[in-house]
N, C-alpha and C. Protein backbone atom coordinates (compact mmCIF):
# COMPACT_ATOMS: atom_id res chain seq x y z
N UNK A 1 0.85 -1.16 0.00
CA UNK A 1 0.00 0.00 0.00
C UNK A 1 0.90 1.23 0.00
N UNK A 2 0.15 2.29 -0.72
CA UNK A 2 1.45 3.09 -0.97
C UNK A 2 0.24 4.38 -0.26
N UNK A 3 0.70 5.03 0.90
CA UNK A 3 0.54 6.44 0.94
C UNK A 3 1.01 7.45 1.06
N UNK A 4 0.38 7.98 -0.10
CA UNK A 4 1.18 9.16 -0.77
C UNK A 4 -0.21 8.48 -2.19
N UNK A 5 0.17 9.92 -3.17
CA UNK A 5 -0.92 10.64 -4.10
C UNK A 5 -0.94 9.89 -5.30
N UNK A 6 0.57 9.43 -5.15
CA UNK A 6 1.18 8.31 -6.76
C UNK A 6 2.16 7.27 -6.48
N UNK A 7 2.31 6.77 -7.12
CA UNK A 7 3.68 5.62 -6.93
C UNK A 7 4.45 5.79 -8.40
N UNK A 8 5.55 5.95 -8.23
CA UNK A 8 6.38 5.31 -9.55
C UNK A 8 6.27 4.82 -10.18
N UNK A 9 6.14 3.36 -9.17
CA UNK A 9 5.96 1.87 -10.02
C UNK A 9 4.92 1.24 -10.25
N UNK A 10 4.28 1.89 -11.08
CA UNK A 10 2.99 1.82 -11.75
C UNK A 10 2.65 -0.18 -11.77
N UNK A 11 3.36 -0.79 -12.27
CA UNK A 11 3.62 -1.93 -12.41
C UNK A 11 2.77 -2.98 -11.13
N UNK A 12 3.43 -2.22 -9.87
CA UNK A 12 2.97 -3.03 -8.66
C UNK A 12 1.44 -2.65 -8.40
N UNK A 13 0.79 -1.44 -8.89
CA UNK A 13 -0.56 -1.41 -8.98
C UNK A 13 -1.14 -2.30 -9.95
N UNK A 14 -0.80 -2.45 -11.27
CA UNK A 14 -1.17 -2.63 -12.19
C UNK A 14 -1.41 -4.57 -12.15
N UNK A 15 -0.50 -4.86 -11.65
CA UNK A 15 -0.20 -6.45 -11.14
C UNK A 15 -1.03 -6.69 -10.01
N UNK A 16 -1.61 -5.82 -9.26
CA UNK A 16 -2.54 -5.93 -8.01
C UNK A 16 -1.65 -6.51 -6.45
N UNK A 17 -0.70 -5.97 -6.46
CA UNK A 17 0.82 -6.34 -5.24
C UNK A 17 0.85 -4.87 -4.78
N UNK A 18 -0.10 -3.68 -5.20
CA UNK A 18 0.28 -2.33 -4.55
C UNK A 18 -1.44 -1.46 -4.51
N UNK A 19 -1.58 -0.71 -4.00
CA UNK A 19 -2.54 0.22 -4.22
C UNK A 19 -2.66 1.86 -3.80
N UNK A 20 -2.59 2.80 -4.43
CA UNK A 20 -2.25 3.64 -3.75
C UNK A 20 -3.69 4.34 -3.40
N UNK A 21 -3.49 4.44 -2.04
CA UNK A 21 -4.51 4.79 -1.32
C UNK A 21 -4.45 6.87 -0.99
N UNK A 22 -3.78 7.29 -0.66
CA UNK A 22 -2.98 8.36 -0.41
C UNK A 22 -3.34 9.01 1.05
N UNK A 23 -3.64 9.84 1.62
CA UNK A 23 -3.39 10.15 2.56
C UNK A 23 -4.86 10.46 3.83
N UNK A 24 -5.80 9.69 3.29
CA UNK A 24 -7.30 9.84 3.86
C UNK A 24 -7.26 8.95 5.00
N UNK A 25 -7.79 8.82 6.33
CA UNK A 25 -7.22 7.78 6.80
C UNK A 25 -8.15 6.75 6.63
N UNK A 26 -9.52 7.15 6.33
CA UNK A 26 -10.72 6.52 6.31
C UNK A 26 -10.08 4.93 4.88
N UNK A 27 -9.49 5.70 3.64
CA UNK A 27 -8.77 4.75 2.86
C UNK A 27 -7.93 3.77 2.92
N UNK A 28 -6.97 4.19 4.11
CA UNK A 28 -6.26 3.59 4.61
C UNK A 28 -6.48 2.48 5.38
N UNK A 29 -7.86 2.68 6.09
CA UNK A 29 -7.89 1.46 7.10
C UNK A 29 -8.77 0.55 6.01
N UNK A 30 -9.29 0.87 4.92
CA UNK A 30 -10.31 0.31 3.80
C UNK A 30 -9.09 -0.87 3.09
N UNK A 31 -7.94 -0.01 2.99
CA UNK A 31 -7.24 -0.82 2.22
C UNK A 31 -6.14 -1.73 3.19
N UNK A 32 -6.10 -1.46 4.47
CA UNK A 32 -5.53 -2.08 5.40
C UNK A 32 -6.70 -3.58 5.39
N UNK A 33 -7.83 -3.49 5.07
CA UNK A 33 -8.88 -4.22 5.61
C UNK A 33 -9.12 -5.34 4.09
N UNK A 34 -8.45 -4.56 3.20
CA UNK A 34 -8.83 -5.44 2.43
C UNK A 34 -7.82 -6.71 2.21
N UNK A 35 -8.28 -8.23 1.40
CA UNK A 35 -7.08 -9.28 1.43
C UNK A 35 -6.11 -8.86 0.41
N UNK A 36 -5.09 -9.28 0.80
CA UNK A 36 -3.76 -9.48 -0.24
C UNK A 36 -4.08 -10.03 -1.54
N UNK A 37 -3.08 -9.53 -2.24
CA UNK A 37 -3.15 -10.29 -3.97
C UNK A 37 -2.96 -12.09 -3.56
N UNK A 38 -3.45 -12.94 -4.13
CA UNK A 38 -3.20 -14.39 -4.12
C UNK A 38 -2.36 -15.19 -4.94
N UNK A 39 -2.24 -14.31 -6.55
CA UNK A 39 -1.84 -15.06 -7.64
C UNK A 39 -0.28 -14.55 -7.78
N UNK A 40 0.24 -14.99 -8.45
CA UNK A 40 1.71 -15.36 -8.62
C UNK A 40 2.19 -13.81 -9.12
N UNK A 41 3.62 -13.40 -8.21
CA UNK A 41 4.14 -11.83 -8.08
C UNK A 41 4.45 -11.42 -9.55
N UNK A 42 4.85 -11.81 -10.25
CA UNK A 42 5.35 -11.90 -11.78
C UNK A 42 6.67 -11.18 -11.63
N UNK A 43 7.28 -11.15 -12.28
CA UNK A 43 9.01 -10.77 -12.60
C UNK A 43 8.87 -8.84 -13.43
N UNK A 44 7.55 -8.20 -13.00
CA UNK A 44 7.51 -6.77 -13.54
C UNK A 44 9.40 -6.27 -13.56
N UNK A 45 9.66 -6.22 -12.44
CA UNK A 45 11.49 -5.64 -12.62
C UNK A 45 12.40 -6.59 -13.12
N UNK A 46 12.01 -7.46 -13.61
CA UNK A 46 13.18 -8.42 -13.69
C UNK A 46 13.59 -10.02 -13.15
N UNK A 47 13.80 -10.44 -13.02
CA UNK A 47 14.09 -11.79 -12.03
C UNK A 47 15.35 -11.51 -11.08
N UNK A 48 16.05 -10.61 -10.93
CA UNK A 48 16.77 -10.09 -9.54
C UNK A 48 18.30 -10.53 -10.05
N UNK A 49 18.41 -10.85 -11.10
CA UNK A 49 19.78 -11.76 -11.33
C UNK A 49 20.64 -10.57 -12.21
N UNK A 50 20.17 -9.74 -12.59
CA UNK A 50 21.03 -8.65 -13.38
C UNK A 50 22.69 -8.26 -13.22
N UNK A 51 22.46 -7.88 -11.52
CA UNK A 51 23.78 -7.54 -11.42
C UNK A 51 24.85 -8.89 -11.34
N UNK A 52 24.36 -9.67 -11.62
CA UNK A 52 25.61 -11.22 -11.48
C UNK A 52 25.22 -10.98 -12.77
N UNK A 53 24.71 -10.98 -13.83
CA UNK A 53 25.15 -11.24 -15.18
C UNK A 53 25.91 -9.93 -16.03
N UNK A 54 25.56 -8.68 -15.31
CA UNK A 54 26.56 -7.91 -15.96
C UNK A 54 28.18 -7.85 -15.04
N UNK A 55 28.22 -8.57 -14.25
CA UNK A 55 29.53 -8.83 -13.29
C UNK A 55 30.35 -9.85 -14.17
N UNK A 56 29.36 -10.63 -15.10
CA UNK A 56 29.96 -11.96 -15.90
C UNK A 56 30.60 -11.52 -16.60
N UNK A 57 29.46 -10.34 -17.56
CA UNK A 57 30.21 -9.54 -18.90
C UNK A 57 31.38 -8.73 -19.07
N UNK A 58 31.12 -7.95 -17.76
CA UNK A 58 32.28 -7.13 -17.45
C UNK A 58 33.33 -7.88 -17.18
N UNK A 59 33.55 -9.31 -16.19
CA UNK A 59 34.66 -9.87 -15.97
C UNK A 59 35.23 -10.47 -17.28
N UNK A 60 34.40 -10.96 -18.47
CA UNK A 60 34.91 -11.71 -19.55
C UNK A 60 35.53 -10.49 -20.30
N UNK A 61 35.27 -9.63 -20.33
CA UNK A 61 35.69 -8.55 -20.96
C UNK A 61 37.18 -7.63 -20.16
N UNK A 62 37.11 -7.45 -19.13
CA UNK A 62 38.50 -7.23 -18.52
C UNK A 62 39.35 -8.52 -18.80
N UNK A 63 38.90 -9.59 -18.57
CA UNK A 63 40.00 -10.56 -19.19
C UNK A 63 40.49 -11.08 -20.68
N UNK A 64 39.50 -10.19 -21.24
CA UNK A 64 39.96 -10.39 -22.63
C UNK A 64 40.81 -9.28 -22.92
N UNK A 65 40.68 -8.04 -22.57
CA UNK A 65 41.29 -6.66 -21.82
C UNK A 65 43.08 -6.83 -21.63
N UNK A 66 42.98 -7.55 -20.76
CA UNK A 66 43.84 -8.16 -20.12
C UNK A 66 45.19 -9.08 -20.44
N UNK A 67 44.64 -10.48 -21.26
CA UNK A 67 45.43 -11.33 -21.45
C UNK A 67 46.38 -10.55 -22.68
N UNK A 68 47.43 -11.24 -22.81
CA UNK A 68 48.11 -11.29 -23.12
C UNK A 68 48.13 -11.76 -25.00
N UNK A 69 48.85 -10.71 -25.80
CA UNK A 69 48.76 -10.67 -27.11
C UNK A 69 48.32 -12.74 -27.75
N UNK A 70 49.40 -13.49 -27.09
CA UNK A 70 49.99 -14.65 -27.40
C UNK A 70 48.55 -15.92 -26.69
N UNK A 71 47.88 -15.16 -25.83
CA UNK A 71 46.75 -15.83 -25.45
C UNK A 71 45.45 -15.52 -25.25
N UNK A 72 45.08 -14.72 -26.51
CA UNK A 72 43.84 -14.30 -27.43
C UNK A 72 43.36 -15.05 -27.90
């Protein structure tokens, strides 16, 4: 639950994992009261693995960087 007027991440409304209620309190306890999403979170940002795969690229690439004329 997001209060405040907007959210960013449009995504987590849109997927039903957010709602922005904003600053009424009467809304707040409405959306405190209501149940949680049930169905599966979906991967909206990603699957979380990004920074290990650009750590891969970057390392294959400093070592290609790196080695030596004779072991290219």
């Amino acid at each position: 639950m997001t209060v405040y007027a907007t959210t960013p991440w449009v995504e987590t409304v849109e997927h039903g994992w957010n709602s922005v209620v904003g600053t009424d309190p009467d809304a707040i306890l409405a959306a405190i009261r209501r149940p949680g999403p049930t169905g599966p979170r979906g991967d909206a940002f990603g699957d979380g693995r990004a920074s290990r795969r650009i750590v891969e690229i970057l390392s294959a690439a400093i070592d290609q960087a790196c080695a030596r004329p004779g072991d290219r």
